[in-house]
C-alpha atoms as a PDB file:
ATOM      1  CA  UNK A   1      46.051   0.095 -23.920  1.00  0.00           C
ATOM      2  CA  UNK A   2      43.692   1.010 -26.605  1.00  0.00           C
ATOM      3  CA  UNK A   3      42.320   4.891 -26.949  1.00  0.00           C
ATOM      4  CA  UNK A   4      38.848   3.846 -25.338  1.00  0.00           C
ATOM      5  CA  UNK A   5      40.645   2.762 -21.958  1.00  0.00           C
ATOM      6  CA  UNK A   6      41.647   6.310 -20.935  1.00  0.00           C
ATOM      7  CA  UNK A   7      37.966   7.543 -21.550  1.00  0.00           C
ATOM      8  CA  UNK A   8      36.454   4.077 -19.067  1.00  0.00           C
ATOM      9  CA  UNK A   9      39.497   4.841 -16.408  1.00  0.00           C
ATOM     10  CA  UNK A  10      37.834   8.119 -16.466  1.00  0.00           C
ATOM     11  CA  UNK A  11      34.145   7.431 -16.366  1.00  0.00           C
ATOM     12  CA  UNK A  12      34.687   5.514 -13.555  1.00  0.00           C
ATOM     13  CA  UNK A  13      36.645   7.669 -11.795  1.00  0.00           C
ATOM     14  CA  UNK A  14      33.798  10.048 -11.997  1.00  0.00           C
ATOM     15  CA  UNK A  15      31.016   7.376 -10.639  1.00  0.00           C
ATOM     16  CA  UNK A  16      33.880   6.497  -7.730  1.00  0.00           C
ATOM     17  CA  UNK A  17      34.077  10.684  -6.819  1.00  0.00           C
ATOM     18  CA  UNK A  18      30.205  11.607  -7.353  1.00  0.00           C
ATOM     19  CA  UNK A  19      28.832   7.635  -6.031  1.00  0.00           C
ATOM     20  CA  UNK A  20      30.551   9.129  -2.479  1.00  0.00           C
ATOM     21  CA  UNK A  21      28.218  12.382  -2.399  1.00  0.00           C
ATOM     22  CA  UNK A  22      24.708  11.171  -3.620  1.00  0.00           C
ATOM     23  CA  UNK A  23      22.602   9.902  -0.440  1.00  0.00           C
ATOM     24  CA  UNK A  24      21.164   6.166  -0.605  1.00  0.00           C
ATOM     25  CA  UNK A  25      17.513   6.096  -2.485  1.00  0.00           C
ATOM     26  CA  UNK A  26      16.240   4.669   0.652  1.00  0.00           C
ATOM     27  CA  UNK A  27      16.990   3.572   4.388  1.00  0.00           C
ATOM     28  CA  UNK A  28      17.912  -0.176   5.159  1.00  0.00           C
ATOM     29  CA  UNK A  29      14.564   0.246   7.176  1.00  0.00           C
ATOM     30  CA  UNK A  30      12.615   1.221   3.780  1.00  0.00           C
ATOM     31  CA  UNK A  31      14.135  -1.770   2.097  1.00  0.00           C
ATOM     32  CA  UNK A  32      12.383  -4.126   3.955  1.00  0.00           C
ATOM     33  CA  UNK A  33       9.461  -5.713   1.868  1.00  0.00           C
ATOM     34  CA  UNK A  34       6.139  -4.188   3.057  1.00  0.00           C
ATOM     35  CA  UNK A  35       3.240  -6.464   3.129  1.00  0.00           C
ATOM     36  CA  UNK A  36       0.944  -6.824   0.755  1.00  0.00           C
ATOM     37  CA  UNK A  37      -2.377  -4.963   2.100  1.00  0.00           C
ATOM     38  CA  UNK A  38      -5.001  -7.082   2.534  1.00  0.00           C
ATOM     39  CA  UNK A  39      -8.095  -4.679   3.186  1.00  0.00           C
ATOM     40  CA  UNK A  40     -10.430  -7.202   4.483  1.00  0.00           C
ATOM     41  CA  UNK A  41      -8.164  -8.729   6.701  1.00  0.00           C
ATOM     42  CA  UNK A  42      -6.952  -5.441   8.202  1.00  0.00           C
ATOM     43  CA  UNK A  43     -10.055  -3.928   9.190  1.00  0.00           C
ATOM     44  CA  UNK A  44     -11.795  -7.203  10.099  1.00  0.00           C
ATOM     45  CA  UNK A  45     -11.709  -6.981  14.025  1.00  0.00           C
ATOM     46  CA  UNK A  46     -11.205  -3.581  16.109  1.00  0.00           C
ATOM     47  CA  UNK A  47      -9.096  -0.726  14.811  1.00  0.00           C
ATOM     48  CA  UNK A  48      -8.027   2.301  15.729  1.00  0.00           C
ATOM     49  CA  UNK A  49      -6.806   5.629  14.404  1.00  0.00           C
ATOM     50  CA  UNK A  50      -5.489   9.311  14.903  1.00  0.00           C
ATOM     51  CA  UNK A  51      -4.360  12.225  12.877  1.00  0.00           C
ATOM     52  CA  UNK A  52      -5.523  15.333  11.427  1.00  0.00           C
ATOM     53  CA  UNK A  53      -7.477  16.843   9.339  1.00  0.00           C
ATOM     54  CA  UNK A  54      -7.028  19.978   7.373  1.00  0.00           C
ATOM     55  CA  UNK A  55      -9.768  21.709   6.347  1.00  0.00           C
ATOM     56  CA  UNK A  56      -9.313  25.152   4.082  1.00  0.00           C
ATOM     57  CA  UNK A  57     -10.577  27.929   5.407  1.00  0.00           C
ATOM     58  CA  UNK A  58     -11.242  26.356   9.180  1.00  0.00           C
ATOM     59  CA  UNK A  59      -7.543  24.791   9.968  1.00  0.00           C
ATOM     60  CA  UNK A  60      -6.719  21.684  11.438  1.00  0.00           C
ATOM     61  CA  UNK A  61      -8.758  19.396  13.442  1.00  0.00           C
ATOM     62  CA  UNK A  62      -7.705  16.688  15.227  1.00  0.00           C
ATOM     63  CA  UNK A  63      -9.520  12.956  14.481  1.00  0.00           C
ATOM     64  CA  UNK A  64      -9.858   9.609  16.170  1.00  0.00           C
ATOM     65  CA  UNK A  65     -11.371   6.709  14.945  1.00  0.00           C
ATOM     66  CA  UNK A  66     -12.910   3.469  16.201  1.00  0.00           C
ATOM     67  CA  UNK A  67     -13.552   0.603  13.830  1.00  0.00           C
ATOM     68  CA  UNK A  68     -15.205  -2.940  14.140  1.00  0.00           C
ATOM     69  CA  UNK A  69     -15.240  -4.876  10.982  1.00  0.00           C
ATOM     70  CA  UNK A  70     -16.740  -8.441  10.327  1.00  0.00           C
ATOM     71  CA  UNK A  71     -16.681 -11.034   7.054  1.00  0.00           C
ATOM     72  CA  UNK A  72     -20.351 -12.041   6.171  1.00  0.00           C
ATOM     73  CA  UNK A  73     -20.554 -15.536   4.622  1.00  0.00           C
ATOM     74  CA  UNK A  74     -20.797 -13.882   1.180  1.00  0.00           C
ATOM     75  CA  UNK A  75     -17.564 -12.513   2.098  1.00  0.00           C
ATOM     76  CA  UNK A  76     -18.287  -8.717   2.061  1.00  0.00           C
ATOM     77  CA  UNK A  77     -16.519  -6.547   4.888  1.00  0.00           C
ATOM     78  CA  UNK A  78     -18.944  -4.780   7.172  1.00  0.00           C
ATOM     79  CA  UNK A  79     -16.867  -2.188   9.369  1.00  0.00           C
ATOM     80  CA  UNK A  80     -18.785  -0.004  11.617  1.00  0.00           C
ATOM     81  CA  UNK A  81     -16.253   3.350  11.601  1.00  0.00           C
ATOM     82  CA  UNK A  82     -17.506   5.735  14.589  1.00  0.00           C
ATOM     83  CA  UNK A  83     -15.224   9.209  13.818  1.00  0.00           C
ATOM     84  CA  UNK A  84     -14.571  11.620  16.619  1.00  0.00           C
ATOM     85  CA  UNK A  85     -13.317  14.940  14.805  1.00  0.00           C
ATOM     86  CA  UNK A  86     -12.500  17.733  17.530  1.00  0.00           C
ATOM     87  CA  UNK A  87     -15.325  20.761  17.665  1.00  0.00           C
ATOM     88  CA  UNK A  88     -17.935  18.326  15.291  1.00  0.00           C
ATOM     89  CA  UNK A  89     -20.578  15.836  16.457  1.00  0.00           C
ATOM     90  CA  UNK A  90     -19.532  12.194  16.723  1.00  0.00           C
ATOM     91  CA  UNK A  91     -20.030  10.262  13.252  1.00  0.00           C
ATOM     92  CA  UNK A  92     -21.072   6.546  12.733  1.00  0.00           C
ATOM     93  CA  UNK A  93     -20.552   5.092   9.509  1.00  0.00           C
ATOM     94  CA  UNK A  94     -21.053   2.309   7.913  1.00  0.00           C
ATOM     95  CA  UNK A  95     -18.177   0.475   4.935  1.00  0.00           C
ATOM     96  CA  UNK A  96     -18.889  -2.413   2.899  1.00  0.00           C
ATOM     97  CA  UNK A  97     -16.682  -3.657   0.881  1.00  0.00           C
ATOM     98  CA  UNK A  98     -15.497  -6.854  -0.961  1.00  0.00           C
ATOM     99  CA  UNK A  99     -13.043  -7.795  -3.802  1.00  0.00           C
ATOM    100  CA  UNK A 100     -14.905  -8.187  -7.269  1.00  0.00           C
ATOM    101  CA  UNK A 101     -11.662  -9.258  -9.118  1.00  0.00           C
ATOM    102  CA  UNK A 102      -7.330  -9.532  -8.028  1.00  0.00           C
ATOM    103  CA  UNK A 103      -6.485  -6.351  -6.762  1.00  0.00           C
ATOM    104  CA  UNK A 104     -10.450  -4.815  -6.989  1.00  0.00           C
ATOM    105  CA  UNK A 105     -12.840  -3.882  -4.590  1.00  0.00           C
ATOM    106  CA  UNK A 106     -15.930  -2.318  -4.732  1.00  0.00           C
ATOM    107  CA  UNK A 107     -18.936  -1.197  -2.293  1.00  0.00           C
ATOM    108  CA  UNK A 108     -20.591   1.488  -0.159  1.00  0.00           C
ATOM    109  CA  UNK A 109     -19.836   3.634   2.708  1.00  0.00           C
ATOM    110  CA  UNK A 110     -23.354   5.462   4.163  1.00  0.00           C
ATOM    111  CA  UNK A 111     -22.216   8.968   4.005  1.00  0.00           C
ATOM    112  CA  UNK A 112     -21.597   8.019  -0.195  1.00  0.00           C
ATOM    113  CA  UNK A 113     -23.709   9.563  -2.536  1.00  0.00           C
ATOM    114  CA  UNK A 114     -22.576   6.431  -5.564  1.00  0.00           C
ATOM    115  CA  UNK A 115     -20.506   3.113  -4.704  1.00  0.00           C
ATOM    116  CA  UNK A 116     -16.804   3.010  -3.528  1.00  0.00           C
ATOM    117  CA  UNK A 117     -13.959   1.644  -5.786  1.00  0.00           C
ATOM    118  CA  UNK A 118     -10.889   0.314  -4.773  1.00  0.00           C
ATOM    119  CA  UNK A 119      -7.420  -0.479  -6.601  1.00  0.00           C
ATOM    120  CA  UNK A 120      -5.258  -2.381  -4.794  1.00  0.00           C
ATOM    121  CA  UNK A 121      -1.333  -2.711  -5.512  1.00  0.00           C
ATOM    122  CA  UNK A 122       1.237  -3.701  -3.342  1.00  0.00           C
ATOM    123  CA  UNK A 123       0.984  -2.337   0.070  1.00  0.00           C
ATOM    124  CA  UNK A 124      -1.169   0.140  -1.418  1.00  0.00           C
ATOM    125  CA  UNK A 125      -5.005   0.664  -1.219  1.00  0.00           C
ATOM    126  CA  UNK A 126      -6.742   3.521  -3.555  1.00  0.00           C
ATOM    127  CA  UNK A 127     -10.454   4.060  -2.659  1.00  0.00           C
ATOM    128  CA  UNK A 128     -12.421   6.555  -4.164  1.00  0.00           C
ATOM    129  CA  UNK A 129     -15.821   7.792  -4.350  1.00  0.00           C
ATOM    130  CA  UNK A 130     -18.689  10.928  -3.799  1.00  0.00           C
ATOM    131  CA  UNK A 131     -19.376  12.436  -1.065  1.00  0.00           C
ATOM    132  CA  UNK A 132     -22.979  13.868  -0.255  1.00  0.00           C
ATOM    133  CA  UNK A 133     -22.329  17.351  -1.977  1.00  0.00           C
ATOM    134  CA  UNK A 134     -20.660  16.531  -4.321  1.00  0.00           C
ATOM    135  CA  UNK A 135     -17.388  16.556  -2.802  1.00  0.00           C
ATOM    136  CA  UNK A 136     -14.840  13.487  -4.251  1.00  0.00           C
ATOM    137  CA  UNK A 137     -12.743  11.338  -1.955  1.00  0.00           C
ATOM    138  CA  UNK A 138      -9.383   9.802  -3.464  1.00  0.00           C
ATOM    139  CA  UNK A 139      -7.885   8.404  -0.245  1.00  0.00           C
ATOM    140  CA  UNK A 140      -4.745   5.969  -0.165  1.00  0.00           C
ATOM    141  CA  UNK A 141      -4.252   3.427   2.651  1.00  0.00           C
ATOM    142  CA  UNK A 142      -0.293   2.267   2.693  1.00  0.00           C
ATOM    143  CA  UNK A 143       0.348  -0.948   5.047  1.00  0.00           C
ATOM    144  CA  UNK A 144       3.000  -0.521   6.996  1.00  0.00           C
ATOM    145  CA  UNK A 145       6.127  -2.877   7.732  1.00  0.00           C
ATOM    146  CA  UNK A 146       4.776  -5.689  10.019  1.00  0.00           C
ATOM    147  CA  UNK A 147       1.163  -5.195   9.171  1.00  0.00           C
ATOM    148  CA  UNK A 148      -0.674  -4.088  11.896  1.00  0.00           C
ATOM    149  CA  UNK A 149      -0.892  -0.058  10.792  1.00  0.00           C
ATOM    150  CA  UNK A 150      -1.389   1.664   7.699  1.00  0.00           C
ATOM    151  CA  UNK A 151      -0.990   5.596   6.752  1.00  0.00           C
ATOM    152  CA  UNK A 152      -4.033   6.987   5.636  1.00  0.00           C
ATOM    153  CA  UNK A 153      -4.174   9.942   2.951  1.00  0.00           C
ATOM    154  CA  UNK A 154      -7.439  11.037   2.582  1.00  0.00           C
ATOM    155  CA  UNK A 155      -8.229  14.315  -0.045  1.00  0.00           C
ATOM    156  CA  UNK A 156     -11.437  15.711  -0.186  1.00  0.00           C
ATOM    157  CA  UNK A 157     -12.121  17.969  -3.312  1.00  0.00           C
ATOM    158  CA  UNK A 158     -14.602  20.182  -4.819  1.00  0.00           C
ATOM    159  CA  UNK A 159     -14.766  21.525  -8.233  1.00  0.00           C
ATOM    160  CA  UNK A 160     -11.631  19.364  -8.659  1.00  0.00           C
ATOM    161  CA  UNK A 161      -9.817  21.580  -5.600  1.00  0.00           C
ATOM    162  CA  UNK A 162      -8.501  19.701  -2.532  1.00  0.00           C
ATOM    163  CA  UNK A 163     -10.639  21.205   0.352  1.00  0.00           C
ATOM    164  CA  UNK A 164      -9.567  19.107   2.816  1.00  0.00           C
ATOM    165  CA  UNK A 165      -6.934  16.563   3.484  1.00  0.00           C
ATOM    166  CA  UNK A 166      -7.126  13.643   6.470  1.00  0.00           C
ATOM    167  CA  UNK A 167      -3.137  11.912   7.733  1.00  0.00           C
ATOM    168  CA  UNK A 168      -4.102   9.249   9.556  1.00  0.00           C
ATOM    169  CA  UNK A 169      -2.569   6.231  10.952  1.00  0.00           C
ATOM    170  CA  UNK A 170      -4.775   3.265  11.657  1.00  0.00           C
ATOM    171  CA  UNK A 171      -3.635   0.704  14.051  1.00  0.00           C
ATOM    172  CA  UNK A 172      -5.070  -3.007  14.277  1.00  0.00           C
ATOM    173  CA  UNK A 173      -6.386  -3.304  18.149  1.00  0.00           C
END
């Protein structure tokens, strides 16, 4: 036995005593591939969604959401988005989007002051754009296992402060 032996008995006798006490990086659930997000396929048809949004200074309100989303032949997305957002008047909006390039998207949304941009990656949408009033939307839509409901994370800053923050999950109807 050569003088290096002792020292790899030992180094694995320490992964063998500490590998028993750390906790897995993630659930056999989690390891399950997630589908890759396809926005346009997702919203085209009805949705639906729930959550909450927190606004600073007002608390939380609670949100539902209605969506109806068609292809046009030139293959942009037209989802009509009516948004129900407890103690506010009813909202109808309007989202068009398409993919310019693998993994980009770009478009409108009617309460926008400039065009939406999104990054797609994985089972992970990043949209962002302005707000009338200058307030900037970085939202992140994450499809779910299965593919018929993603998480949405919607922040809402001004002056580069988070003002208000939307958890959502959407659900393909």
């Amino acid at each position: 036995m050569t003088a290096s032996m002792p020292a790899l008995h030992l180094v694995g006798a320490v992964f063998l005593a500490l590998g028993s006490t750390f906790a897995p990086v993630c659930t056999a659930a989690e390891a399950v591939a997630a589908p890759t997000f396809d926005p346009v396929a997702f919203f085209t048809g009805s949705t639906e969604g729930s959550g909450q949004l927190k606004k600073v200074f007002s608390g939380a309100h609670r949100v539902v959401t209605h969506g109806r989303g068609v292809v046009r032949s030139d293959g942009m997305l037209v989802l009509d988005h009516r948004v129900e957002e407890q103690g506010e008047a009813v909202r109808v909006r309007q989202w068009q989007l398409r993919q310019t390039s693998p993994g980009r998207f770009s478009g409108s949304v009617s309460d926008a002051s400039g065009p939406v941009s999104g990054t797609l990656a994985g089972n992970r949408l990043q949209v962002q754009y302005t707000m009338r009033g200058g307030l900037r939307v970085d939202q992140v839509l994450t499809m779910a296992a299965g593919g018929q409901s993603a998480s949405n994370v919607m922040k809402i800053s001004k002056f580069g402060m988070t003002v208000a923050t939307l958890t959502e999950t959407i659900r393909r109807v």
